[in-house]
Protein backbone atom coordinates (compact mmCIF):
# COMPACT_ATOMS: atom_id res chain seq x y z
CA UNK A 1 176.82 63.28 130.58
CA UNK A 2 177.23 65.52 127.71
CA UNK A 3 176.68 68.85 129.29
CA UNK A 4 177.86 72.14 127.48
CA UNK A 5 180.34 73.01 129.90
CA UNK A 6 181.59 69.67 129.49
CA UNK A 7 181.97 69.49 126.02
CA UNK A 8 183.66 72.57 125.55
CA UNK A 9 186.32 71.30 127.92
CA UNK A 10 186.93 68.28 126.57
CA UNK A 11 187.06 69.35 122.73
CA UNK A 12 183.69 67.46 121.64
CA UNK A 13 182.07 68.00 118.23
CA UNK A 14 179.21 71.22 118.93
CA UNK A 15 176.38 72.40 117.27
CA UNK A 16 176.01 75.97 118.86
CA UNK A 17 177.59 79.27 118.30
CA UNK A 18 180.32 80.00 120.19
CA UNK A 19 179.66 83.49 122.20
CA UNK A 20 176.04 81.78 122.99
CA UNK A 21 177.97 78.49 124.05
CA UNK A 22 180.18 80.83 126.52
CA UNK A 23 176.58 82.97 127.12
CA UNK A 24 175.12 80.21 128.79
CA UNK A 25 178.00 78.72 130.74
CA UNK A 26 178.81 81.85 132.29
CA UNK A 27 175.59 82.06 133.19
CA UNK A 28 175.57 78.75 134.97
CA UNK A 29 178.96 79.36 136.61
CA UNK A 30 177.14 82.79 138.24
CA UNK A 31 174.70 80.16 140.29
CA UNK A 32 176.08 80.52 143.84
CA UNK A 33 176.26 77.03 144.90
CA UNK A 34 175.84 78.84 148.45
CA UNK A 35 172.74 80.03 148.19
CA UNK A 36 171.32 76.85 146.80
CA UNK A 37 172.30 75.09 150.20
CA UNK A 38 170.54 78.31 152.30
CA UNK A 39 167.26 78.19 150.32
CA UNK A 40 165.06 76.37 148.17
CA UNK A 41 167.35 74.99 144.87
CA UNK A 42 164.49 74.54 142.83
CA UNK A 43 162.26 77.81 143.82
CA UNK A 44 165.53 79.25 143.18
CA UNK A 45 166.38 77.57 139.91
CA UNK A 46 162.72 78.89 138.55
CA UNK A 47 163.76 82.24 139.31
CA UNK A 48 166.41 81.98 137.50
CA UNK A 49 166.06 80.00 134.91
CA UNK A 50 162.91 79.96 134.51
CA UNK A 51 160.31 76.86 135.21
CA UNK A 52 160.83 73.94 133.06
CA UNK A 53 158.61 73.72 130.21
CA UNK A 54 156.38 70.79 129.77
CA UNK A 55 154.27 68.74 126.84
CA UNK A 56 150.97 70.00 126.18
CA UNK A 57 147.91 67.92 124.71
CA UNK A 58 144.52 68.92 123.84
CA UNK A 59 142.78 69.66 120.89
CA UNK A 60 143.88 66.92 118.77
CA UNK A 61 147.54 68.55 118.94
CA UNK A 62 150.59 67.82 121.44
CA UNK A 63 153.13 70.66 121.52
CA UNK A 64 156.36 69.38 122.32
CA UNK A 65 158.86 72.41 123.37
CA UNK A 66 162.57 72.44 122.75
CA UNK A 67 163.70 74.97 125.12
CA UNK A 68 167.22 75.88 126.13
CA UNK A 69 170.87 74.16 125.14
CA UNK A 70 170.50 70.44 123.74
CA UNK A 71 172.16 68.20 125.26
CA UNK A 72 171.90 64.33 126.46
CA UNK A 73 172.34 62.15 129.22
CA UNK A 74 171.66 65.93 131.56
CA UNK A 75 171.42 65.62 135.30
CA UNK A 76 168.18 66.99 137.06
CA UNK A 77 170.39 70.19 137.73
CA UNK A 78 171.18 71.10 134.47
CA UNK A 79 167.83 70.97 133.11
CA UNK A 80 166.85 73.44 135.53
CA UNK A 81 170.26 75.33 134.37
CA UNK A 82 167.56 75.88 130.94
CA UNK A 83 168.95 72.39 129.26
CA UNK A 84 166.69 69.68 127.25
CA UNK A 85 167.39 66.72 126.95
CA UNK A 86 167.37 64.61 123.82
CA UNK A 87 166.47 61.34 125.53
CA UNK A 88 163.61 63.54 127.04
CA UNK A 89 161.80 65.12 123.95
CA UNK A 90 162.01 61.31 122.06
CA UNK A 91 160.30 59.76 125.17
CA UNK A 92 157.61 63.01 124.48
CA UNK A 93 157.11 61.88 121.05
CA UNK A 94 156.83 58.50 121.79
CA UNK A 95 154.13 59.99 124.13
CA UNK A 96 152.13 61.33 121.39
CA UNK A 97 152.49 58.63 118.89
CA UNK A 98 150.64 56.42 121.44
CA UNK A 99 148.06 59.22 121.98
CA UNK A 100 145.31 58.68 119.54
CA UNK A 101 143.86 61.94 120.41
CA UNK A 102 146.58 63.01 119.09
CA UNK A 103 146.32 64.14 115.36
CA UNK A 104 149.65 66.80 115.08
CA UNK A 105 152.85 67.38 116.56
CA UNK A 106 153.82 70.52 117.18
CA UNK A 107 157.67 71.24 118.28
CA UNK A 108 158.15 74.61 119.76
CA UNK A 109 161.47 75.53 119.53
CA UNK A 110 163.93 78.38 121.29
CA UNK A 111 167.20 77.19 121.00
CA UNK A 112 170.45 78.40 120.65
CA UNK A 113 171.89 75.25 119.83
CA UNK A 114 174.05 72.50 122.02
CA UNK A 115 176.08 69.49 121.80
CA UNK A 116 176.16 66.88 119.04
CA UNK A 117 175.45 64.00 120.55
CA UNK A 118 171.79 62.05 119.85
CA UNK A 119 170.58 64.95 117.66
CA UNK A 120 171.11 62.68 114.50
CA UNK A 121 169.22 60.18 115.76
CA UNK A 122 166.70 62.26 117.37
CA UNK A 123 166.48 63.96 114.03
CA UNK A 124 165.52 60.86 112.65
CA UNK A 125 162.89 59.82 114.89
CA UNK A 126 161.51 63.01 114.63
CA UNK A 127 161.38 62.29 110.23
CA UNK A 128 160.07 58.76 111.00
CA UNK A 129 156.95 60.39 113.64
CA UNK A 130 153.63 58.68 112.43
CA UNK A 131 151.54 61.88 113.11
CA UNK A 132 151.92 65.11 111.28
CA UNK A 133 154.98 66.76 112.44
CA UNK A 134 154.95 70.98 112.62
CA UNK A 135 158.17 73.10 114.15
CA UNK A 136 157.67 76.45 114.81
CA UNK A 137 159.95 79.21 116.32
CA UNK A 138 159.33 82.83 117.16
CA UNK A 139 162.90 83.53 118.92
CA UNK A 140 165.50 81.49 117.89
CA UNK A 141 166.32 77.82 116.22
CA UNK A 142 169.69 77.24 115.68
CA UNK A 143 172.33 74.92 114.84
CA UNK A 144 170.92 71.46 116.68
CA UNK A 145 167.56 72.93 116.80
CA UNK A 146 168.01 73.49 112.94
CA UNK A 147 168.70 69.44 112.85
CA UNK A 148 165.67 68.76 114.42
CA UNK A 149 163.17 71.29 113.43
CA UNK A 150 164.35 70.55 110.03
CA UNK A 151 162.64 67.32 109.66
CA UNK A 152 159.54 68.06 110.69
CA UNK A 153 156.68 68.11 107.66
CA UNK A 154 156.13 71.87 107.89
CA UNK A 155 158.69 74.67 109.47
CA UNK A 156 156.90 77.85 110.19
CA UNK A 157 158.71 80.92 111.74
CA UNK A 158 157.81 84.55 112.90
CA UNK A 159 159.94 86.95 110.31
CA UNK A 160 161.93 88.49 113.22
CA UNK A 161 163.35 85.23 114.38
CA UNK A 162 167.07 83.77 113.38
CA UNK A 163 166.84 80.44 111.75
CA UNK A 164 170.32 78.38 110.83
CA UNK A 165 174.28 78.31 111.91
CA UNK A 166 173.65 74.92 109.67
CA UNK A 167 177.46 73.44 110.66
CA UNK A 168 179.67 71.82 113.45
CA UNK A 169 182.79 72.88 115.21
CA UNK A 170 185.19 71.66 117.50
CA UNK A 171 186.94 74.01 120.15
CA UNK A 172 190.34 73.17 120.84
CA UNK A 173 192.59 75.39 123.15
CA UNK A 174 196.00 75.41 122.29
CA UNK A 175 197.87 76.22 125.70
CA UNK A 176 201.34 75.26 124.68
CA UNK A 177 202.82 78.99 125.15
CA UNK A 178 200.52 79.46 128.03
CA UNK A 179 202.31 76.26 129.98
CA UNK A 180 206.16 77.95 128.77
CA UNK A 181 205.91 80.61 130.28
CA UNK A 182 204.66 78.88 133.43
CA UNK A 183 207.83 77.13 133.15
CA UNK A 184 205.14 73.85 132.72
CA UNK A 185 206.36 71.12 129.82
CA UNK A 186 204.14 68.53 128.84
CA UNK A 187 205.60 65.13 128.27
CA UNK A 188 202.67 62.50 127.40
CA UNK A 189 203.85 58.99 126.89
CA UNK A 190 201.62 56.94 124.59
CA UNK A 191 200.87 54.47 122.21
CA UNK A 192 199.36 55.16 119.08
CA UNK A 193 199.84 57.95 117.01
CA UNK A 194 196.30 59.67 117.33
CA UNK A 195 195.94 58.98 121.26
CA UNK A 196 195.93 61.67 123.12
CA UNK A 197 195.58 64.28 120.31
CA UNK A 198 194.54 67.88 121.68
CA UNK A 199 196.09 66.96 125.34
CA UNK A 200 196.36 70.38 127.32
CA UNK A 201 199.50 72.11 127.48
CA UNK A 202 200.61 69.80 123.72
CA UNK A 203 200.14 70.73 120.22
CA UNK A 204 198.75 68.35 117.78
CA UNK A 205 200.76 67.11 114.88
CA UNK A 206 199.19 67.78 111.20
CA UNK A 207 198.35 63.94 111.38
CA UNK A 208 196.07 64.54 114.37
CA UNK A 209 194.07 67.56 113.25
CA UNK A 210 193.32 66.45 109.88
CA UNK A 211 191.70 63.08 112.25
CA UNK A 212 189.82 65.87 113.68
CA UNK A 213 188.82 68.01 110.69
CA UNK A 214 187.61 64.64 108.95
CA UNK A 215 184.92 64.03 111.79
CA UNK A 216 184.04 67.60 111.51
CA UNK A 217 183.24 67.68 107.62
CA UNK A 218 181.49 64.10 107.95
CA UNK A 219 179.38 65.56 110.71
CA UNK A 220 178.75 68.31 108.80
CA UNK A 221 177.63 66.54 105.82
CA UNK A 222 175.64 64.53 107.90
CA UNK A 223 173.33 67.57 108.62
CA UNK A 224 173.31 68.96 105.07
CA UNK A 225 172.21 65.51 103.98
CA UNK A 226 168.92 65.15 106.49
CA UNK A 227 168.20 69.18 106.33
CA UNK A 228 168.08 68.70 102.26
CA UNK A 229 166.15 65.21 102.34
CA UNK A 230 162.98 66.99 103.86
CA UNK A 231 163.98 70.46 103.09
CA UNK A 232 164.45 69.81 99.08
CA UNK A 233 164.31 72.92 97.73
CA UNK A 234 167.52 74.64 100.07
CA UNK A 235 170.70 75.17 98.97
CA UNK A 236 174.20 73.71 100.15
CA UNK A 237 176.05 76.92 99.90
CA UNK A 238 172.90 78.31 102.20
CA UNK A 239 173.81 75.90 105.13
CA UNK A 240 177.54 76.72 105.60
CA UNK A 241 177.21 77.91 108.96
CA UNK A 242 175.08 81.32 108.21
CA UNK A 243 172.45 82.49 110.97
CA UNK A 244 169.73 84.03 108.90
CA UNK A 245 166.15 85.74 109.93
CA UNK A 246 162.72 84.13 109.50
CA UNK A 247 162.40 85.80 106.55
CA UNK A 248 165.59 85.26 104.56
CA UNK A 249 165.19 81.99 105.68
CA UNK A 250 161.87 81.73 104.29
CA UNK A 251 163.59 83.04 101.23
CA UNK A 252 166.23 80.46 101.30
CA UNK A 253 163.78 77.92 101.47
CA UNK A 254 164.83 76.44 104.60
CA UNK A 255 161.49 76.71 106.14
CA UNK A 256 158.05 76.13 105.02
CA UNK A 257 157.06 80.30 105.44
CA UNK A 258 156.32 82.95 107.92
CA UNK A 259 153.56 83.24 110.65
CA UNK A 260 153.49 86.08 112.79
CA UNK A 261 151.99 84.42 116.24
CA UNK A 262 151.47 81.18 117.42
CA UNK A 263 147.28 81.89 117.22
CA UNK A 264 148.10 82.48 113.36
CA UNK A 265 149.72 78.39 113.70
CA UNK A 266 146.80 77.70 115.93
CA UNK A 267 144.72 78.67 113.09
CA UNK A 268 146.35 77.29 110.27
CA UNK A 269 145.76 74.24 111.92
CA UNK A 270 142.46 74.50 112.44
CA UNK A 271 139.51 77.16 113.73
CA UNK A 272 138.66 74.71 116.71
CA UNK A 273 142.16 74.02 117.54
CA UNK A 274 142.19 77.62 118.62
CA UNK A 275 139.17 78.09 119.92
CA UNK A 276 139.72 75.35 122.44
CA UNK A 277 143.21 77.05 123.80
CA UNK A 278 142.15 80.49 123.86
CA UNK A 279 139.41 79.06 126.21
CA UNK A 280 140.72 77.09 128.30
CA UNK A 281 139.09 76.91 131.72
CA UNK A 282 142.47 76.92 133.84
CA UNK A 283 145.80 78.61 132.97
CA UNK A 284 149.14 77.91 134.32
CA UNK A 285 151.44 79.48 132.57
CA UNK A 286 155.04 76.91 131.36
CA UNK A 287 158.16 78.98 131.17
CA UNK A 288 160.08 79.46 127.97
CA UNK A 289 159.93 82.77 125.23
CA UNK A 290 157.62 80.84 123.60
CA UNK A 291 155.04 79.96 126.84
CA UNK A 292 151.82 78.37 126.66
CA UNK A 293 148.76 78.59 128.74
CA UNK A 294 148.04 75.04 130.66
CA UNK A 295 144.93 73.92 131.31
CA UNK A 296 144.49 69.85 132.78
CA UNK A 297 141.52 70.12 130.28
CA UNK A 298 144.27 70.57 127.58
CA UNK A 299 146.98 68.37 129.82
CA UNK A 300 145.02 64.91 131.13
CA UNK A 301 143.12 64.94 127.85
CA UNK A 302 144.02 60.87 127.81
CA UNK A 303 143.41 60.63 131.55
CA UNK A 304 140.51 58.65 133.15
CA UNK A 305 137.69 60.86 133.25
CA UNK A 306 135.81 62.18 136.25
CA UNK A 307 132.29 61.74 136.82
CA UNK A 308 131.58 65.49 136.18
CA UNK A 309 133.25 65.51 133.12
CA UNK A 310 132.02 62.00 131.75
CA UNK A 311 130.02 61.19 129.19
CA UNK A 312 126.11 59.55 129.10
CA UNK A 313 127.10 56.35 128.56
CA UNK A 314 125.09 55.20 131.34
CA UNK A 315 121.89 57.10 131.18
CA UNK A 316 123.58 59.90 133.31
CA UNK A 317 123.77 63.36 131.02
CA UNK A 318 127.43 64.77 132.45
CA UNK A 319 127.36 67.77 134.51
CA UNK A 320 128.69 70.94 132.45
CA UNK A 321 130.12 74.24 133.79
CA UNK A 322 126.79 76.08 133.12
CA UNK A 323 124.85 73.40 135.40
CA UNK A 324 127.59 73.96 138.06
CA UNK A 325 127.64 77.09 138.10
CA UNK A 326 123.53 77.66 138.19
CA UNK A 327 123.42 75.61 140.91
CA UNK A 328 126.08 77.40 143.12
CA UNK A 329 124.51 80.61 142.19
CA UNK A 330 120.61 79.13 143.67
CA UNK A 331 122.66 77.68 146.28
CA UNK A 332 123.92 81.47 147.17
CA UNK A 333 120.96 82.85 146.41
CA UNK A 334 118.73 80.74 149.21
CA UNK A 335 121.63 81.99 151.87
CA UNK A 336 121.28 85.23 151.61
CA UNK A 337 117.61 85.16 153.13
CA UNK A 338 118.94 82.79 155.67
CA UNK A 339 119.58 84.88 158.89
CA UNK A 340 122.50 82.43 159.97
CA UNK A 341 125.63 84.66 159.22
CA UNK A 342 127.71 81.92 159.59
CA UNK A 343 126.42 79.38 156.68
CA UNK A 344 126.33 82.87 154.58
CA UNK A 345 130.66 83.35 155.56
CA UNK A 346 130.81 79.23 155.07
CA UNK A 347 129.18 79.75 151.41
CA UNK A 348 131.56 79.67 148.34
CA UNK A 349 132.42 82.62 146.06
CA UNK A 350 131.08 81.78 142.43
CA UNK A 351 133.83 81.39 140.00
CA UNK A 352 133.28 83.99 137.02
CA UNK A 353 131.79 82.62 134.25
CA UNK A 354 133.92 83.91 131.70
CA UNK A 355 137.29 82.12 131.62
CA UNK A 356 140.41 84.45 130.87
CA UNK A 357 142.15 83.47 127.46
CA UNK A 358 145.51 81.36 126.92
CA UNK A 359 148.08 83.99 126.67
CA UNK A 360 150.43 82.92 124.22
CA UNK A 361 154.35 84.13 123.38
CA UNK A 362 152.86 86.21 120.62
CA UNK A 363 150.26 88.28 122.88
CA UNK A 364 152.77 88.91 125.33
CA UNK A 365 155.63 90.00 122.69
């Protein structure tokens, strides 16, 4: 498990900012693990956190969010704690490479940040995807997210959004005053001058934390090197660990360039792209900043279809909304000269015909 929490106690490499690394695990260590037991954990995790945000597919697009602190190997628990997974968004890609529907990509991204392990490699997956690949952000992207979003073919950003903290870091406490004056001295008998380097309560020798501060610069590197190979025009001395805004980052040429809403990305990608998610039939809304309408129309695109919704293949034109709904409103009208109140209280209200529109992160901003 490489949980935040975790990593910041055992001194692993991270790719977050520090006060939002200690943001979010305070805000995990405020769950009372009492309450859990009394009530529902995951009706109470929702309200908390927030419901987990899914794939969406329709329109020829999938939109893949990456929501919350990266991490990998998470428990169930932590990604309703507002974690993703790495392991999780790759099998979501894999999803949508196998999706022939599928025409574009579209990573939505509101991240702070998280661990370092698997976002290399999930970087490069996401450079290697087959389809077109689009990341867009209108809250946050940083650090990790910066990794991944940074590979994508086209980067688009609202201009009031932070974009970077390009760099890694590893948080080591040293506690050897802390265990004097407690009277507390650490003896640890090993072998091998680099093993247990950082212990608690020790101080490492110069040896040690250049063995450290090597990993960190290669890591670093690392992330320069696959941020510049798709992002060609940025500059090194622009990825030192800076958090910009959408639009100095737009300036910096870390992204492809601004859009205020997600209906302007809807757009850009195409007319009928948006069309078909502002009317969507059903909405359930996913949670995140950036939250989409869900309809199964959009969701169980691939799915088997049902007979109402199938095509005339076999001689048999496919019943639309407009047919359904004619024929509920005949039905209704026939009852009401009926004088049998009871088939009139057994009769069906008629849906309206009008469906309300997707509401997207931008229309509720």
């Amino acid at each position: 498990m490489n949980s935040l929490s975790y990593a910041l106690k055992t001194a692993r490499k991270m790719l977050i900012e520090p006060g939002k690394a200690q943001a979010y695990v305070d805000r995990v260590a405020s769950v009372n693990v009492q309450d859990l037991r009394a009530g529902d954990m995951e009706e109470i995790m929702k309200m908390m956190f927030g419901e987990q945000p899914e794939m969406i597919k329709g329109a020829g697009i999938a939109i893949i969010p990456i929501k919350g602190v990266i991490g990998s190997g998470l428990t169930d628990l932590e990604k309703m704690m507002g974690a993703v997974d790495v392991e999780d968004i790759e099998e979501m890609i894999e999803d949508a490479e196998r999706d022939e529907n599928v025409k574009v990509v579209v990573f939505d991204c509101d991240t702070p940040g998280g661990t370092c392990t698997g976002v290399p490699e999930l970087a490069k997956r996401i450079r290697k995807c087959t389809k077109r690949t689009i990341a867009w952000t209108c809250k946050q992207c940083c650090s990790a997210g910066v990794w991944l979003s940074s590979q994508c073919d086209e980067v688009w950003i609202s201009g009031s959004s932070t974009y970077g903290s390009i760099g890694v870091y590893v948080p080591v406490m040293i506690q050897e005053k802390q265990y004097a004056e407690e009277g507390i001295e650490i003896d640890v008998i090993k072998s091998g001058w680099a093993k247990a380097a950082g212990f608690p309560g020790t101080r490492m020798t110069p040896e040690q934390r250049k063995l450290w501060q090597d990993d960190v610069i290669e890591h670093h590197k690392w992330f320069i090197t696959d941020v510049s190979m798709v992002r060609t025009f940025a500059k090194e001395e622009d990825m030192q660990g800076q958090c910009w805004s959408g639009r100095k980052a737009a300036e910096k040429n870390l992204v492809t360039g601004i859009k205020d809403t997600f209906d302007d990305l809807l757009k850009y990608i195409g007319e009928d792209v948006y069309e078909e998610f502002e009317h969507a039939e059903e909405k359930v809304e996913s949670e995140g900043p950036s939250s989409y309408a869900k309809a199964d129309g959009l969701v169980k695109q691939s799915a088997d279809v049902s007979p109402e919704q199938g095509d005339d293949t076999d001689g048999v034109k496919p019943v639309s909304d407009k047919d359904k709904d004619d024929k509920k409103k005949k039905k209704k009208k026939k009852s009401d000269h009926e004088d049998d109140e009871d088939e009139d209280e057994d009769m069906p209200e008629v849906p309206e015909k009008d469906c309300p529109p997707i509401e997207t992160d931008d229309q509720k901003a």
